[in-house]
PDBML (XML) file of the C-alpha atoms, coordinates in Angstrom:
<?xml version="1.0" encoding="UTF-8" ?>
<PDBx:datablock datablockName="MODEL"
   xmlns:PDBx="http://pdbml.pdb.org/schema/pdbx-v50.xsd"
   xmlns:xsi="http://www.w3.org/2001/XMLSchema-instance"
   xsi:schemaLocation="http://pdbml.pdb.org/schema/pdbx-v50.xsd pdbx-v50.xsd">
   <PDBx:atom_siteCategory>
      <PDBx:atom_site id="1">
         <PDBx:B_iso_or_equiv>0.00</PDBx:B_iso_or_equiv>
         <PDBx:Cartn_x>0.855</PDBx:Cartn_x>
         <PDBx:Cartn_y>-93.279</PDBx:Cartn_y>
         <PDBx:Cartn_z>69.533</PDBx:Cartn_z>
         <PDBx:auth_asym_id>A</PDBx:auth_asym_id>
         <PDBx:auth_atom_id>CA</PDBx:auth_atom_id>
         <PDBx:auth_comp_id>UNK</PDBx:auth_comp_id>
         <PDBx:auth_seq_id>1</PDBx:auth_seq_id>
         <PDBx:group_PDB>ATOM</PDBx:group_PDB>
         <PDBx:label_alt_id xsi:nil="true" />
         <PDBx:label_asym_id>A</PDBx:label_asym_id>
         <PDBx:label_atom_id>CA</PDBx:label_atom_id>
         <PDBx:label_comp_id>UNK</PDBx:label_comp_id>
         <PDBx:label_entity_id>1</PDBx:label_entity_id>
         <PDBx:label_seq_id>1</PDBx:label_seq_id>
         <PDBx:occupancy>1.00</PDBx:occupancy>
         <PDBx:pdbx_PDB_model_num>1</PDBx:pdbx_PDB_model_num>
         <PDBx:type_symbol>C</PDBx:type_symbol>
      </PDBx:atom_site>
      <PDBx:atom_site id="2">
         <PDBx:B_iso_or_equiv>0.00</PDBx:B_iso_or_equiv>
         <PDBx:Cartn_x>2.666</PDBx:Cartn_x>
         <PDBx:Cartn_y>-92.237</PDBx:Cartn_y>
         <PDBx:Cartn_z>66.567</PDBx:Cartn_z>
         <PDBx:auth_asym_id>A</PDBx:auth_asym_id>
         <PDBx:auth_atom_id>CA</PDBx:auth_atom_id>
         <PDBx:auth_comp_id>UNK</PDBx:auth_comp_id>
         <PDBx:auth_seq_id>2</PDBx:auth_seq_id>
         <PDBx:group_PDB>ATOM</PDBx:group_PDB>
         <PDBx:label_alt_id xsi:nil="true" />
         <PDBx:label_asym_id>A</PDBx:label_asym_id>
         <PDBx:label_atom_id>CA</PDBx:label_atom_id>
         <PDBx:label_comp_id>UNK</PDBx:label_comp_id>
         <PDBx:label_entity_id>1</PDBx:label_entity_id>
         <PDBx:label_seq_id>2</PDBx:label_seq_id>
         <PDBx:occupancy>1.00</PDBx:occupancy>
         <PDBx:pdbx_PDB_model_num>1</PDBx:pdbx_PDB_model_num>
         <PDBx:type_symbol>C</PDBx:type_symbol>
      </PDBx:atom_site>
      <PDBx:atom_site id="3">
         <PDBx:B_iso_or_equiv>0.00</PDBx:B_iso_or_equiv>
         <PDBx:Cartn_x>4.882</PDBx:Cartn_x>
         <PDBx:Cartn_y>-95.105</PDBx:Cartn_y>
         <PDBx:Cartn_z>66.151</PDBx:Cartn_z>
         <PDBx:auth_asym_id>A</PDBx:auth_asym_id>
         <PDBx:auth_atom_id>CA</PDBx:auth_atom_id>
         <PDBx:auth_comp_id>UNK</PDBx:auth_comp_id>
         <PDBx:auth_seq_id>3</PDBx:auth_seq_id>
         <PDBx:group_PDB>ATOM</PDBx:group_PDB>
         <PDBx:label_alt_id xsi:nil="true" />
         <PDBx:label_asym_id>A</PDBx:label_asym_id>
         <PDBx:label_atom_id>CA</PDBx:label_atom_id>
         <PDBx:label_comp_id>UNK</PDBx:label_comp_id>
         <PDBx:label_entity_id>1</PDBx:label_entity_id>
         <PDBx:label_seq_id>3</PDBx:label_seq_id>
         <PDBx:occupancy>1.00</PDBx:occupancy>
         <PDBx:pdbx_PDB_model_num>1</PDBx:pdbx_PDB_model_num>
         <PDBx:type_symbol>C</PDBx:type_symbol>
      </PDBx:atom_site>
      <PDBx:atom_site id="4">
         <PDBx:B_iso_or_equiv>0.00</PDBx:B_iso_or_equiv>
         <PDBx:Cartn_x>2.001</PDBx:Cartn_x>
         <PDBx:Cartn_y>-97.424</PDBx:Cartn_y>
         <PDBx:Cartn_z>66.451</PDBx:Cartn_z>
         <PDBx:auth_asym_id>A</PDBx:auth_asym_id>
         <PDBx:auth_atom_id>CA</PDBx:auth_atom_id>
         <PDBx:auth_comp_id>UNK</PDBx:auth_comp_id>
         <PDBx:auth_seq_id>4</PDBx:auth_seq_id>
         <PDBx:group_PDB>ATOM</PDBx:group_PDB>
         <PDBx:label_alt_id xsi:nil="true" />
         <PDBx:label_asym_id>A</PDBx:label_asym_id>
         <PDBx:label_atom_id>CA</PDBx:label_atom_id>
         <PDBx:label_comp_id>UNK</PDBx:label_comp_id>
         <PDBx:label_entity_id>1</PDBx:label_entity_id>
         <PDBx:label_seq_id>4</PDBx:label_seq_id>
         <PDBx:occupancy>1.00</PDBx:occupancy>
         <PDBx:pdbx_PDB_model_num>1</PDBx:pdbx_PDB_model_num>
         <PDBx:type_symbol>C</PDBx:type_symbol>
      </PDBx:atom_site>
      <PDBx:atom_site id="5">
         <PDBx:B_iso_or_equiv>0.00</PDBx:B_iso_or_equiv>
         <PDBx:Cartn_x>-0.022</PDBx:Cartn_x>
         <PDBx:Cartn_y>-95.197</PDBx:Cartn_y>
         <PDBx:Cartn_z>63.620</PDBx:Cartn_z>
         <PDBx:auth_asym_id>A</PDBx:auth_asym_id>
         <PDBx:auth_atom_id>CA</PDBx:auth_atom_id>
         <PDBx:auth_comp_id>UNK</PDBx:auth_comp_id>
         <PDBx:auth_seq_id>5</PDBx:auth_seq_id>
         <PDBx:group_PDB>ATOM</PDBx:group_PDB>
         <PDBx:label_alt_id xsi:nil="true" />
         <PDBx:label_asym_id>A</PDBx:label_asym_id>
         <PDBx:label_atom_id>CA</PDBx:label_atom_id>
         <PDBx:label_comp_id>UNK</PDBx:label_comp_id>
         <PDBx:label_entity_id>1</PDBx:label_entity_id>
         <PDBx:label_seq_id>5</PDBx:label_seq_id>
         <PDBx:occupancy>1.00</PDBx:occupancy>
         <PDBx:pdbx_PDB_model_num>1</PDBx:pdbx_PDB_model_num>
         <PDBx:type_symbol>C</PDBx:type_symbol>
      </PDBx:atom_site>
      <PDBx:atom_site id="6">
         <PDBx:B_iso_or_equiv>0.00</PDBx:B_iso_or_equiv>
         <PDBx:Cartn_x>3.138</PDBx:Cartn_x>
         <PDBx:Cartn_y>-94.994</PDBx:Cartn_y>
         <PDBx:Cartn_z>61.355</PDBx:Cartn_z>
         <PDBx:auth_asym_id>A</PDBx:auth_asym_id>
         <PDBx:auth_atom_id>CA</PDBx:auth_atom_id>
         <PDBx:auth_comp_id>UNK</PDBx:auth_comp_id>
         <PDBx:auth_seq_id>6</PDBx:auth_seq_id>
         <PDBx:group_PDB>ATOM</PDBx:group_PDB>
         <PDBx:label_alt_id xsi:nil="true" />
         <PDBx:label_asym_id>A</PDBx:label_asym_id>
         <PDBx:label_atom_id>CA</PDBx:label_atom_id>
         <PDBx:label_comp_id>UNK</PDBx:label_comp_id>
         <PDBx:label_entity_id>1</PDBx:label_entity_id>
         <PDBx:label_seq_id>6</PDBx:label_seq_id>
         <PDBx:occupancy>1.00</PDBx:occupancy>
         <PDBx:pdbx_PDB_model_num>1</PDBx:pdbx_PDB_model_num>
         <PDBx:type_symbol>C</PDBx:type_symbol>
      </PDBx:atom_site>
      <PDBx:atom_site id="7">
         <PDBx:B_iso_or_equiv>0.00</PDBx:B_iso_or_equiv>
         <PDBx:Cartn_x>3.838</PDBx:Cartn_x>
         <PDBx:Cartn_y>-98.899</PDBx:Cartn_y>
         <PDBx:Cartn_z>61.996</PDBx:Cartn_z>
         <PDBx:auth_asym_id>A</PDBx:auth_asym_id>
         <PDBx:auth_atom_id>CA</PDBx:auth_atom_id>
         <PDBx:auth_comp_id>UNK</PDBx:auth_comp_id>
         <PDBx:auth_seq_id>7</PDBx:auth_seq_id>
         <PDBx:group_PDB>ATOM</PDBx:group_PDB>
         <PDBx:label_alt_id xsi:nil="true" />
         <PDBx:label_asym_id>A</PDBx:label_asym_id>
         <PDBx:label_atom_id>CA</PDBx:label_atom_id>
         <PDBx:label_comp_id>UNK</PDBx:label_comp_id>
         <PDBx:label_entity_id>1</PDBx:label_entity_id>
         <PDBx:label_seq_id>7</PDBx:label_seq_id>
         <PDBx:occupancy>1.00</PDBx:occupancy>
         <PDBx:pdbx_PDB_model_num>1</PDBx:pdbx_PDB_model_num>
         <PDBx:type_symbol>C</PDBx:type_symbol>
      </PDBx:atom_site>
      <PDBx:atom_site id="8">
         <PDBx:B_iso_or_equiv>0.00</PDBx:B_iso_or_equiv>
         <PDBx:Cartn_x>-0.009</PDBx:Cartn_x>
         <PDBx:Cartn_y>-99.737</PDBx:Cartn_y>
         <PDBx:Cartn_z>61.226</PDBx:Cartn_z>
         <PDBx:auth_asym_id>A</PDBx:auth_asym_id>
         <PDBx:auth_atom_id>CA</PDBx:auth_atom_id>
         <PDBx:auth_comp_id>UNK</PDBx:auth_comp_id>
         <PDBx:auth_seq_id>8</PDBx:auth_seq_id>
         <PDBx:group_PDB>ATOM</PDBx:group_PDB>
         <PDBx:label_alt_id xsi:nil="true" />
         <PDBx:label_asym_id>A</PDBx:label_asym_id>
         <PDBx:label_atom_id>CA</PDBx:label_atom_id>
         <PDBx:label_comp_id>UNK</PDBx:label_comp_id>
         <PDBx:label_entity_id>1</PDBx:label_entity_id>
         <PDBx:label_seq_id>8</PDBx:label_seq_id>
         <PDBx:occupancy>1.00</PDBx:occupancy>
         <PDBx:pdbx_PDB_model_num>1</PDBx:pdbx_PDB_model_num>
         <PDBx:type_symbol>C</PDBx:type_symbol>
      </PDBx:atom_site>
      <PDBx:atom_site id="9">
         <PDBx:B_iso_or_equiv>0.00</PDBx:B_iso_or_equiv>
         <PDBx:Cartn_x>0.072</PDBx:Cartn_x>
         <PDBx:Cartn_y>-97.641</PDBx:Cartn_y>
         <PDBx:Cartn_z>57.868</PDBx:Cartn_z>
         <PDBx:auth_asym_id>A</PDBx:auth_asym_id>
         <PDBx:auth_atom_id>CA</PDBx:auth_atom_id>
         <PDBx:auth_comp_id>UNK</PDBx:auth_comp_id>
         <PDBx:auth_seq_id>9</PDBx:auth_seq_id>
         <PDBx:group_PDB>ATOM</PDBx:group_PDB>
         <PDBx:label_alt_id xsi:nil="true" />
         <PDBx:label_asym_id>A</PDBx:label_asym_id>
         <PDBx:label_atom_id>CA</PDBx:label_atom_id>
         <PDBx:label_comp_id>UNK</PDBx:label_comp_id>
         <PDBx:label_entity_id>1</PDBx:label_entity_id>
         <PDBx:label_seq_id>9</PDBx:label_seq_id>
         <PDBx:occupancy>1.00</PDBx:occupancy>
         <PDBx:pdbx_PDB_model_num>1</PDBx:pdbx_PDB_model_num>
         <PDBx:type_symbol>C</PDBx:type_symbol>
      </PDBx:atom_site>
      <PDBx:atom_site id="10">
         <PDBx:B_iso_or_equiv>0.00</PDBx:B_iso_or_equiv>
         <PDBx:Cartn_x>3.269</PDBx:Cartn_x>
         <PDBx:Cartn_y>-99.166</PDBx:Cartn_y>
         <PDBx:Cartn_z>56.911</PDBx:Cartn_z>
         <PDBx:auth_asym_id>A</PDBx:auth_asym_id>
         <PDBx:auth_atom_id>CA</PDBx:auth_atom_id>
         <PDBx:auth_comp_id>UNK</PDBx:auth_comp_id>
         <PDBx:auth_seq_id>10</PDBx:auth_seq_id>
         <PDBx:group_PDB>ATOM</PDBx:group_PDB>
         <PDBx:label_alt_id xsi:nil="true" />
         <PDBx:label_asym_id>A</PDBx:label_asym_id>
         <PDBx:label_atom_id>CA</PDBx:label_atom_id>
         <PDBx:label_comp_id>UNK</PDBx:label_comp_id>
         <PDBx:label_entity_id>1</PDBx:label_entity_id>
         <PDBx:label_seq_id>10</PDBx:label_seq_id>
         <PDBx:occupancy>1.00</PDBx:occupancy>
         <PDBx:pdbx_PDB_model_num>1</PDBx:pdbx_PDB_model_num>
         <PDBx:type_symbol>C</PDBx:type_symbol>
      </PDBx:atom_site>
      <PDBx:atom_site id="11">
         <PDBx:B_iso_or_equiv>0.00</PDBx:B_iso_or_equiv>
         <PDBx:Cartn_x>1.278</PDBx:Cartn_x>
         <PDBx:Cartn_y>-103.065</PDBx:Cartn_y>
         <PDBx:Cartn_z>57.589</PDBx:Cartn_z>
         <PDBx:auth_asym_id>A</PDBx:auth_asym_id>
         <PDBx:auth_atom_id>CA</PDBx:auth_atom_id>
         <PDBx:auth_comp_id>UNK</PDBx:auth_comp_id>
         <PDBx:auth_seq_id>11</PDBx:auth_seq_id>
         <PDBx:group_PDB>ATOM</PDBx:group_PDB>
         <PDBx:label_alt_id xsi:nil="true" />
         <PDBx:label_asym_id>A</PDBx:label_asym_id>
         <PDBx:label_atom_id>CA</PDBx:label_atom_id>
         <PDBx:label_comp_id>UNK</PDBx:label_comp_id>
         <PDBx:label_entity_id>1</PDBx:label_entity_id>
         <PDBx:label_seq_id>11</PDBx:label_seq_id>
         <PDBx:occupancy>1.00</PDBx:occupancy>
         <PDBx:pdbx_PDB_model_num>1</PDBx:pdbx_PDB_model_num>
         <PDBx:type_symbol>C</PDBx:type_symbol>
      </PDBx:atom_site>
      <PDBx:atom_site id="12">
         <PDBx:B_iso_or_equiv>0.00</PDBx:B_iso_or_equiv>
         <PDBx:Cartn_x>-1.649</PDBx:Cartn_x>
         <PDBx:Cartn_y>-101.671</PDBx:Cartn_y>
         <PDBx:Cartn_z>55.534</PDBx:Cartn_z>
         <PDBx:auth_asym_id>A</PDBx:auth_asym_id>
         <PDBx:auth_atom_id>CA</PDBx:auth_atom_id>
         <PDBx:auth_comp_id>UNK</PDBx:auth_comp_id>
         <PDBx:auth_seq_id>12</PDBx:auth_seq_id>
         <PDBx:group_PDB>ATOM</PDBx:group_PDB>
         <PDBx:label_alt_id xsi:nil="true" />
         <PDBx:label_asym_id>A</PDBx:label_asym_id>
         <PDBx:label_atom_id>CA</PDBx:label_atom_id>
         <PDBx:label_comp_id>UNK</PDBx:label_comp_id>
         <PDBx:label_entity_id>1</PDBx:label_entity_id>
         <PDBx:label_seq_id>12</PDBx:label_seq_id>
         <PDBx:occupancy>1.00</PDBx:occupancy>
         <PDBx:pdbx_PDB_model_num>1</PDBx:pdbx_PDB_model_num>
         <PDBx:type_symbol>C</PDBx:type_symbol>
      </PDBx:atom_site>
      <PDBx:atom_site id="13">
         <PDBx:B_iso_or_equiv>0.00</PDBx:B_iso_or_equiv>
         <PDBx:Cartn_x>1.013</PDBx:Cartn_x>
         <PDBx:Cartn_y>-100.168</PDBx:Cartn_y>
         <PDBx:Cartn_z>52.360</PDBx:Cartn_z>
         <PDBx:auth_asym_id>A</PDBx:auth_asym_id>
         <PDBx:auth_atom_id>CA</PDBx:auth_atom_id>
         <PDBx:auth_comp_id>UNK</PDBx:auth_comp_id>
         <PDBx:auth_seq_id>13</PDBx:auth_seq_id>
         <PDBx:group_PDB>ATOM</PDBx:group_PDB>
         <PDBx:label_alt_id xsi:nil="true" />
         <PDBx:label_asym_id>A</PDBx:label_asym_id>
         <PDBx:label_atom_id>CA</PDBx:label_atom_id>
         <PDBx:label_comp_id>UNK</PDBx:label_comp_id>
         <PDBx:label_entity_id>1</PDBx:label_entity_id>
         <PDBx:label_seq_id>13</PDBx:label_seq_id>
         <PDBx:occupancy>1.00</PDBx:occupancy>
         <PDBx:pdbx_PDB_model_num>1</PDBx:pdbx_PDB_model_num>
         <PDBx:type_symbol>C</PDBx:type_symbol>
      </PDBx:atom_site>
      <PDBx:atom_site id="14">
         <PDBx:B_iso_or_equiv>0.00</PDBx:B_iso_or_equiv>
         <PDBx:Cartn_x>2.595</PDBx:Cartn_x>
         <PDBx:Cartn_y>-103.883</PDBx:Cartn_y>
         <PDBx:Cartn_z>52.638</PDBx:Cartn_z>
         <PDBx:auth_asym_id>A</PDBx:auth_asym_id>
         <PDBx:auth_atom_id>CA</PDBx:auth_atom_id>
         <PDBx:auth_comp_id>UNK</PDBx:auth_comp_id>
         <PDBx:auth_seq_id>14</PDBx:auth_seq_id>
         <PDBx:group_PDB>ATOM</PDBx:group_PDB>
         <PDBx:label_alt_id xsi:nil="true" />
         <PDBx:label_asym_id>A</PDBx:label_asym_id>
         <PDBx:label_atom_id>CA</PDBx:label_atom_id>
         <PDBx:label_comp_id>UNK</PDBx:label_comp_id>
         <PDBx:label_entity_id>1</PDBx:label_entity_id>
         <PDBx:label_seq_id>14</PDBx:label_seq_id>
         <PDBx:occupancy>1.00</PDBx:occupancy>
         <PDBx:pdbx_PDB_model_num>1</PDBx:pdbx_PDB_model_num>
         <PDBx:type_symbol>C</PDBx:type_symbol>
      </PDBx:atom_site>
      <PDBx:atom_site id="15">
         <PDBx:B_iso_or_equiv>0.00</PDBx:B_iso_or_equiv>
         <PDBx:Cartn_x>-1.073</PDBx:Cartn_x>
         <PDBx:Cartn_y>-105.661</PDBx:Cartn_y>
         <PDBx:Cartn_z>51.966</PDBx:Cartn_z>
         <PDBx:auth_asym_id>A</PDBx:auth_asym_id>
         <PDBx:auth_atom_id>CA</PDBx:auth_atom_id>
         <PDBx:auth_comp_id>UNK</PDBx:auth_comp_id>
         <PDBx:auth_seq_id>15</PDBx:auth_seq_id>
         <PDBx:group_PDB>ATOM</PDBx:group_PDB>
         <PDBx:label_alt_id xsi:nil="true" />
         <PDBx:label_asym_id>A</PDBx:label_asym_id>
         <PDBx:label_atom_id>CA</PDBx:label_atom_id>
         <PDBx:label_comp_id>UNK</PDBx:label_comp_id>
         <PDBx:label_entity_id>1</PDBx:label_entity_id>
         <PDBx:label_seq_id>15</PDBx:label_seq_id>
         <PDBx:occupancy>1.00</PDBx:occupancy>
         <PDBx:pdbx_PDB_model_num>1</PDBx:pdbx_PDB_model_num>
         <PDBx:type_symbol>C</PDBx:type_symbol>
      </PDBx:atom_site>
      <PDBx:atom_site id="16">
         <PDBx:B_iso_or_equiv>0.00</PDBx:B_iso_or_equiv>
         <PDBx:Cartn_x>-1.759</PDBx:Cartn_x>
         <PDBx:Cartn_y>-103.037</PDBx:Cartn_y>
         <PDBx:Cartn_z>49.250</PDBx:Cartn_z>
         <PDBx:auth_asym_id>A</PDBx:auth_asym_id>
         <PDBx:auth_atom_id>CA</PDBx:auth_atom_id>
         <PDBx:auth_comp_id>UNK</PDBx:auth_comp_id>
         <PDBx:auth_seq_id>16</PDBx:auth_seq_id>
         <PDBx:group_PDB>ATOM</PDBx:group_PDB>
         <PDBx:label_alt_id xsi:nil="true" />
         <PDBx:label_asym_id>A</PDBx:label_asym_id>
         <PDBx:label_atom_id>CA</PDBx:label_atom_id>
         <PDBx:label_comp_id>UNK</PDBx:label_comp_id>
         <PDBx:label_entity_id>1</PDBx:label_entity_id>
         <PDBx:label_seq_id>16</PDBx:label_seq_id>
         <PDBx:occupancy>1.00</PDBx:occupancy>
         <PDBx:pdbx_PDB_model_num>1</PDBx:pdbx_PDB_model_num>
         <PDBx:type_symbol>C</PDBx:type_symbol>
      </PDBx:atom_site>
      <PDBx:atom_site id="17">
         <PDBx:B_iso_or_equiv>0.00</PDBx:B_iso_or_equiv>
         <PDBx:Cartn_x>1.377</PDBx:Cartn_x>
         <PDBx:Cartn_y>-103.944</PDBx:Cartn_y>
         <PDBx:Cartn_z>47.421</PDBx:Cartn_z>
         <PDBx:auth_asym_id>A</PDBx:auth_asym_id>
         <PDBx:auth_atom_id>CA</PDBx:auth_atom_id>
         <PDBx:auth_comp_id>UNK</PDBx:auth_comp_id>
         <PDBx:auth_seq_id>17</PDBx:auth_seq_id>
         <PDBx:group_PDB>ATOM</PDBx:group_PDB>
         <PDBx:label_alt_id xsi:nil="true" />
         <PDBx:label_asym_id>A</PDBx:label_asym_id>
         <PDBx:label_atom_id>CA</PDBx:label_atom_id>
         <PDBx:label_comp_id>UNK</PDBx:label_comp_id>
         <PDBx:label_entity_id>1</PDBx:label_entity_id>
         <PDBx:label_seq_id>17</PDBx:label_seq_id>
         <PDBx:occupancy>1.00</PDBx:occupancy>
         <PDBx:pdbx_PDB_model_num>1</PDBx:pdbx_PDB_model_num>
         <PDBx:type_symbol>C</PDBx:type_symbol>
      </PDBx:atom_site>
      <PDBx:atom_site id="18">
         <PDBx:B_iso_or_equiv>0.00</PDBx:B_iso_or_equiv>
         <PDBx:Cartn_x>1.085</PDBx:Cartn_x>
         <PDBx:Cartn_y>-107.321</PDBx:Cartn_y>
         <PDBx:Cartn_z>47.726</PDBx:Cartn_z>
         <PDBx:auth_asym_id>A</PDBx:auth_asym_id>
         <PDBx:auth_atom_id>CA</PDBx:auth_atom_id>
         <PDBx:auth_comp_id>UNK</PDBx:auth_comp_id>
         <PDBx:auth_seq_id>18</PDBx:auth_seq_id>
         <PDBx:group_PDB>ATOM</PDBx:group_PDB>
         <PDBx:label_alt_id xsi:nil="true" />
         <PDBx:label_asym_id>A</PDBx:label_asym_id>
         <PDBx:label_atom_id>CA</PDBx:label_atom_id>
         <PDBx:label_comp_id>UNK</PDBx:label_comp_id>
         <PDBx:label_entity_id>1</PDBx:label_entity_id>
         <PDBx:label_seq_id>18</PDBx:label_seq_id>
         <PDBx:occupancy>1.00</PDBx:occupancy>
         <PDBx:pdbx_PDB_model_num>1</PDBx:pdbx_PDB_model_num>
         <PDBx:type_symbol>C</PDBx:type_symbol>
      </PDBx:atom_site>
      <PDBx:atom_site id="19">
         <PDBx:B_iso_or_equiv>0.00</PDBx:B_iso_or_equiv>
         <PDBx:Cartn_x>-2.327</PDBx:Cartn_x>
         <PDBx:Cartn_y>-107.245</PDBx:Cartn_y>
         <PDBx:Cartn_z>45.919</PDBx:Cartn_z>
         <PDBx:auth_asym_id>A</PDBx:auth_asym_id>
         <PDBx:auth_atom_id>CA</PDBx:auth_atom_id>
         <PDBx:auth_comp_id>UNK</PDBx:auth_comp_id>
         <PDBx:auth_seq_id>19</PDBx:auth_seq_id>
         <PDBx:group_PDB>ATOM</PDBx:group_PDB>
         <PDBx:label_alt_id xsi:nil="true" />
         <PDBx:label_asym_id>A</PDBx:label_asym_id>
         <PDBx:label_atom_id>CA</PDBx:label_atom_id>
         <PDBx:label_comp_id>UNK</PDBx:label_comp_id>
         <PDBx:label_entity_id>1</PDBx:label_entity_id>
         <PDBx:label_seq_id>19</PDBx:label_seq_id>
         <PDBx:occupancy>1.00</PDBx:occupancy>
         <PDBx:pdbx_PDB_model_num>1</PDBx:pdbx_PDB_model_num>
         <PDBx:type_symbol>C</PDBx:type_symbol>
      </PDBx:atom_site>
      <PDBx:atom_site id="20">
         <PDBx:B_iso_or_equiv>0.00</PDBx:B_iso_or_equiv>
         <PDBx:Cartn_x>-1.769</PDBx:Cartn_x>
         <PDBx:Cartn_y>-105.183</PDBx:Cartn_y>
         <PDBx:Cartn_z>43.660</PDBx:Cartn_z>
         <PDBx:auth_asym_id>A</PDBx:auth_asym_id>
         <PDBx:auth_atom_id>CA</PDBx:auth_atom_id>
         <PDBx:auth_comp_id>UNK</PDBx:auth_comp_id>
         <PDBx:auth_seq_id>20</PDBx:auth_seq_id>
         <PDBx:group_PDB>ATOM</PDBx:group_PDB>
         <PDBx:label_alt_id xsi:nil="true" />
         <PDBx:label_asym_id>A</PDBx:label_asym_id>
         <PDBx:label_atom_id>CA</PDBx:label_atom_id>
         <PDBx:label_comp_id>UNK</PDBx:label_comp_id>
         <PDBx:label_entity_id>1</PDBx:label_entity_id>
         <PDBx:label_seq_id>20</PDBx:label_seq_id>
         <PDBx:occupancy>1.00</PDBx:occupancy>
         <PDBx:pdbx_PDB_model_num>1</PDBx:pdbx_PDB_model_num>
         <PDBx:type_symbol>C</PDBx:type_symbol>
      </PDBx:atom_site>
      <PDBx:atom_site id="21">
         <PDBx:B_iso_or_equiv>0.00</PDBx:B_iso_or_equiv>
         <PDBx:Cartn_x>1.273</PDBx:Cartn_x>
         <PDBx:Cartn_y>-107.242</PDBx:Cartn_y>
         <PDBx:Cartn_z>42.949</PDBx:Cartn_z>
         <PDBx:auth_asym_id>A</PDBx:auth_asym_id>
         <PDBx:auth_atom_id>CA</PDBx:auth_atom_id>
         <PDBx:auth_comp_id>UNK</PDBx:auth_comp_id>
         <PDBx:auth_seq_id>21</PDBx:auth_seq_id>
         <PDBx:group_PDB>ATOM</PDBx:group_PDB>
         <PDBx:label_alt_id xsi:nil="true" />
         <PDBx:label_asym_id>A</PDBx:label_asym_id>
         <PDBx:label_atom_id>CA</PDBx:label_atom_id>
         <PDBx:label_comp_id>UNK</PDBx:label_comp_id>
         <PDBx:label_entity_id>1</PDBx:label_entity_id>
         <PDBx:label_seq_id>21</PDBx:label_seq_id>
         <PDBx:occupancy>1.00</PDBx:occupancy>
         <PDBx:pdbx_PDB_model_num>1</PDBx:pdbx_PDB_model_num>
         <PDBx:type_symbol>C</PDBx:type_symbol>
      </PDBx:atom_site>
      <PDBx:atom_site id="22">
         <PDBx:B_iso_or_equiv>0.00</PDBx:B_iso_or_equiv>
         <PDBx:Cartn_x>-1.406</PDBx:Cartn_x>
         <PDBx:Cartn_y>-110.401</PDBx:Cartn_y>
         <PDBx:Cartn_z>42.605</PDBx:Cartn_z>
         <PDBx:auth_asym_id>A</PDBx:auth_asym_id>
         <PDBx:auth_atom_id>CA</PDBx:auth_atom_id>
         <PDBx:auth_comp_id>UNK</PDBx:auth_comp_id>
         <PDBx:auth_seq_id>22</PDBx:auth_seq_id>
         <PDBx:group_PDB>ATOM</PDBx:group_PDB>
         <PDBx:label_alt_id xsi:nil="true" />
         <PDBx:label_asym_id>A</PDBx:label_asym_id>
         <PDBx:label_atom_id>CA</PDBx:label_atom_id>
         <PDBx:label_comp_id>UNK</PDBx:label_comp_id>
         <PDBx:label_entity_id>1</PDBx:label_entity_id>
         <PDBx:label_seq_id>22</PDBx:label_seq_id>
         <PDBx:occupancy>1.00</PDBx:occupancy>
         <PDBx:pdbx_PDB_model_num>1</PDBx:pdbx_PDB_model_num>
         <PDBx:type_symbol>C</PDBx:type_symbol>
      </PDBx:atom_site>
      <PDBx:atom_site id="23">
         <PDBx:B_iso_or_equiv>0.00</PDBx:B_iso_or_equiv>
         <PDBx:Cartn_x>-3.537</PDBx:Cartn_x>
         <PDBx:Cartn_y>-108.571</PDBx:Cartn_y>
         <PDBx:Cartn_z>40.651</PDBx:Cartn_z>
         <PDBx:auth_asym_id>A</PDBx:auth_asym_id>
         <PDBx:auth_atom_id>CA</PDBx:auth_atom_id>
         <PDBx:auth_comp_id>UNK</PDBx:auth_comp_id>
         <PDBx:auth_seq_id>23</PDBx:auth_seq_id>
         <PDBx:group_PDB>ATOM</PDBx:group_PDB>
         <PDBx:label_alt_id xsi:nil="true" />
         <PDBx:label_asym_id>A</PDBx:label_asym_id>
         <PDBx:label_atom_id>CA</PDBx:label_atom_id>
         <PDBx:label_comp_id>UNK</PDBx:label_comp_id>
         <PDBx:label_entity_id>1</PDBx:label_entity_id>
         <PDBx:label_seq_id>23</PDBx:label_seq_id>
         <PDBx:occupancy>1.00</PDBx:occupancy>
         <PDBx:pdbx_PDB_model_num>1</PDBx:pdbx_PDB_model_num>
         <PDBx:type_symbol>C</PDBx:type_symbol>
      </PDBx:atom_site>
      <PDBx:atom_site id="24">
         <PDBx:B_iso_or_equiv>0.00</PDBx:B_iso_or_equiv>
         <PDBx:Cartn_x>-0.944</PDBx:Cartn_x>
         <PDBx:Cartn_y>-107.966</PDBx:Cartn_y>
         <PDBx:Cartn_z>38.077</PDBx:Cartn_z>
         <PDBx:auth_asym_id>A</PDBx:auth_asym_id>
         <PDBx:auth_atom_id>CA</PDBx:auth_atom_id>
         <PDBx:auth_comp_id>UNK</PDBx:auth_comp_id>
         <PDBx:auth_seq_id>24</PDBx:auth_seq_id>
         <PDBx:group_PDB>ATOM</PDBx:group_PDB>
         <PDBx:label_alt_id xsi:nil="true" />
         <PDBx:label_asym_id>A</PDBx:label_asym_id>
         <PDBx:label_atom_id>CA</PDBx:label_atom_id>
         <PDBx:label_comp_id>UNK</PDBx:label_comp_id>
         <PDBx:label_entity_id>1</PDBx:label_entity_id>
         <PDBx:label_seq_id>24</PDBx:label_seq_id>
         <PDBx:occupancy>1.00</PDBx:occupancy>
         <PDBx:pdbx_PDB_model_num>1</PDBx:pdbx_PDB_model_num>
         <PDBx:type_symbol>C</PDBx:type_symbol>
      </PDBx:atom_site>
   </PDBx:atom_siteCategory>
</PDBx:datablock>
């Protein structure tokens, strides 16, 4: 359970820097 939790928050941390790479 707490890989999967870790392993979602690192897929949501990815799609974060990605648009705020976009957005810059």
């Amino acid at each position: 359970d707490n890989i999967r939790a870790f392993r979602k928050y690192q897929k949501e941390r990815e799609k974060e820097k990605e648009t705020e790479f976009k957005a810059s």
